[in-house]
C-alpha atoms as a PDB file:
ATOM      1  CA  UNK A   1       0.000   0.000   0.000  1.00  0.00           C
ATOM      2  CA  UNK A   2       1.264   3.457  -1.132  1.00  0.00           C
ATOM      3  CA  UNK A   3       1.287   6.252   1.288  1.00  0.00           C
ATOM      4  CA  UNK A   4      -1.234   9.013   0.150  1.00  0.00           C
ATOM      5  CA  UNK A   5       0.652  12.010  -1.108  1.00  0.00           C
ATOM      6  CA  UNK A   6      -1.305  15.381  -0.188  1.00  0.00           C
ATOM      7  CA  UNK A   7      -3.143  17.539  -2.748  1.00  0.00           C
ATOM      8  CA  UNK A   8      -3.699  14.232  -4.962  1.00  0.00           C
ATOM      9  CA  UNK A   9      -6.932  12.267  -5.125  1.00  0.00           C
ATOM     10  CA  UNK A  10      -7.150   8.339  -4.171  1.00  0.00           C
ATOM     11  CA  UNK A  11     -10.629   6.147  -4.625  1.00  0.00           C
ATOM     12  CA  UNK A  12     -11.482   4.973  -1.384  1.00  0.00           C
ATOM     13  CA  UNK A  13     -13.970   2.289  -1.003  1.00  0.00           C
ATOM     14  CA  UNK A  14     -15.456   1.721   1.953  1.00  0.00           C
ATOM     15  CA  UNK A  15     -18.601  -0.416   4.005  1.00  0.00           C
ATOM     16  CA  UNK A  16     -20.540   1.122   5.972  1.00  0.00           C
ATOM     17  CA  UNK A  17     -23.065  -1.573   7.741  1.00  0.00           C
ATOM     18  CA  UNK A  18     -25.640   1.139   9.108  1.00  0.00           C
ATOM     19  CA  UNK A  19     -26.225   2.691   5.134  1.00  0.00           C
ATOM     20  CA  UNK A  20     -29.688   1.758   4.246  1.00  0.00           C
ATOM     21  CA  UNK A  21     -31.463   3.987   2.434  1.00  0.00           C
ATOM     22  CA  UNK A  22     -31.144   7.401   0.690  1.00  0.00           C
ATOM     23  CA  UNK A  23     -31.107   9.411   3.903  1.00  0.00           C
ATOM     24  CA  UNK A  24     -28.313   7.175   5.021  1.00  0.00           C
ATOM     25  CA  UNK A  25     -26.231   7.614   1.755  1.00  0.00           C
ATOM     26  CA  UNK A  26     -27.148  11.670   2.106  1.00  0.00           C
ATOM     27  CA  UNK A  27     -25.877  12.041   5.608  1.00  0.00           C
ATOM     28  CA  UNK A  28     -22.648   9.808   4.461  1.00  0.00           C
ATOM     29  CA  UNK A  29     -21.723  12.365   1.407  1.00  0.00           C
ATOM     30  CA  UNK A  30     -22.343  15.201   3.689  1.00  0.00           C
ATOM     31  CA  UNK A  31     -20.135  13.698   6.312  1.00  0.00           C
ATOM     32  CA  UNK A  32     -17.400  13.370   3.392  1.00  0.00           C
ATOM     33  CA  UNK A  33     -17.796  16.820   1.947  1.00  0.00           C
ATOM     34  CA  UNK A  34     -17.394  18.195   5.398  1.00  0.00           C
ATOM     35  CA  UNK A  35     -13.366  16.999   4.735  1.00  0.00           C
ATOM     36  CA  UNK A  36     -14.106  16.995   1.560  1.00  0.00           C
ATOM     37  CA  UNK A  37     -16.322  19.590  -0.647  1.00  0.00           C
ATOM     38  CA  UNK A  38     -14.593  18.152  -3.852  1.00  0.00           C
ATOM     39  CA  UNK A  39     -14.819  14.276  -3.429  1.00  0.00           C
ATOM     40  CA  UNK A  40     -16.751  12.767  -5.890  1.00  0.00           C
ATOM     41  CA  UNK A  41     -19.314   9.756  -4.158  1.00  0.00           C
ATOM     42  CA  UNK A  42     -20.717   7.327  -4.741  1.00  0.00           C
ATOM     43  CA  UNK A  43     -22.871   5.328  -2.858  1.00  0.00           C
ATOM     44  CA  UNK A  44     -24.206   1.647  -3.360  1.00  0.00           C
ATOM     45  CA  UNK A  45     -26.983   1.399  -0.586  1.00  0.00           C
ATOM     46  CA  UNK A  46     -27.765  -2.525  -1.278  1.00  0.00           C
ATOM     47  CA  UNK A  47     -23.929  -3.488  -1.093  1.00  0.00           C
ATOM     48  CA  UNK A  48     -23.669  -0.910   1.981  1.00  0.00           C
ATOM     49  CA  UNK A  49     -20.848   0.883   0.150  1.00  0.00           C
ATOM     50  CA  UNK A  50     -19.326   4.317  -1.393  1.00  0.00           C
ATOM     51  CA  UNK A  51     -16.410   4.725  -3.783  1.00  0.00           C
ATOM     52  CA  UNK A  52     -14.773   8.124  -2.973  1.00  0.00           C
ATOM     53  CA  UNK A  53     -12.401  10.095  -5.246  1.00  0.00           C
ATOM     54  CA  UNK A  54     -11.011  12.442  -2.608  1.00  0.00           C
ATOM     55  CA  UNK A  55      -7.726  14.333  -1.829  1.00  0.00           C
ATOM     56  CA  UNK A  56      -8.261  13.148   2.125  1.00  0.00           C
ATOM     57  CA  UNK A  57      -7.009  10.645   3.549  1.00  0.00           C
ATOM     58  CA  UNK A  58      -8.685   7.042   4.552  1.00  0.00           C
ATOM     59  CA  UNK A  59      -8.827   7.775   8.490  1.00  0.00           C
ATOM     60  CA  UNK A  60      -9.637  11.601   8.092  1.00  0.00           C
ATOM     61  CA  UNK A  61     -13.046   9.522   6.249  1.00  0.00           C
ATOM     62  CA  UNK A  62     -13.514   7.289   8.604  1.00  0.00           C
ATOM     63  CA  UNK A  63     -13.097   9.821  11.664  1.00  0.00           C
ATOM     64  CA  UNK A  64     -15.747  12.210   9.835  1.00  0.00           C
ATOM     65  CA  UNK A  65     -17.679   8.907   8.985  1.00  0.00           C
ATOM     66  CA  UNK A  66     -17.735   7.375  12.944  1.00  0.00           C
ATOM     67  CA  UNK A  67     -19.035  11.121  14.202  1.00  0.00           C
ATOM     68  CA  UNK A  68     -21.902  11.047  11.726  1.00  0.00           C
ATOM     69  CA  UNK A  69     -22.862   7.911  13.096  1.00  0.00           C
ATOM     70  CA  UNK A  70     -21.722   5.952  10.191  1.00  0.00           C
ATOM     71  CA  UNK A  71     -18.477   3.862  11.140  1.00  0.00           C
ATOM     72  CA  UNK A  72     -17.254   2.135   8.464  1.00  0.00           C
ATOM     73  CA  UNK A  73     -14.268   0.460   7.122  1.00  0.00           C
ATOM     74  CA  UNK A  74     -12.149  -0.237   4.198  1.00  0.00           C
ATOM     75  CA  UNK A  75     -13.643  -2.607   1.854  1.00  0.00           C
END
């Protein structure tokens, strides 16, 4: 695994057990954009997964992720 270099943007995927609907998938992106306002995501609510394209890195996500109420983990 690479170390992420700042100002460059990775695809994260990640699972995140508690998304199950479109509310859940809204209140993921916005917990994203809140590191975030340029990552592009997107969210697979029957797999319980996003892709993100985003210049942060994995545990900045999952931090903003966990505080939302959405922990999740890489996938």
């Amino acid at each position: 695994m690479s170390a992420h270099v700042p100002g460059t943007s990775d695809l994260q995927v990640l699972h995140i057990p508690k998304m199950r609907c479109g509310g859940c998938a809204a209140g993921v992106e916005k917990a994203i954009h809140a590191v975030d306002a340029s990552a592009a995501v997107k969210a697979d609510i029957e797999a319980r997964r996003v892709e993100v394209t985003t210049a942060a890195d994995r545990q900045t996500l999952l931090t903003a992720l966990d505080a939302a109420g959405y922990p999740a983990e890489a996938a």
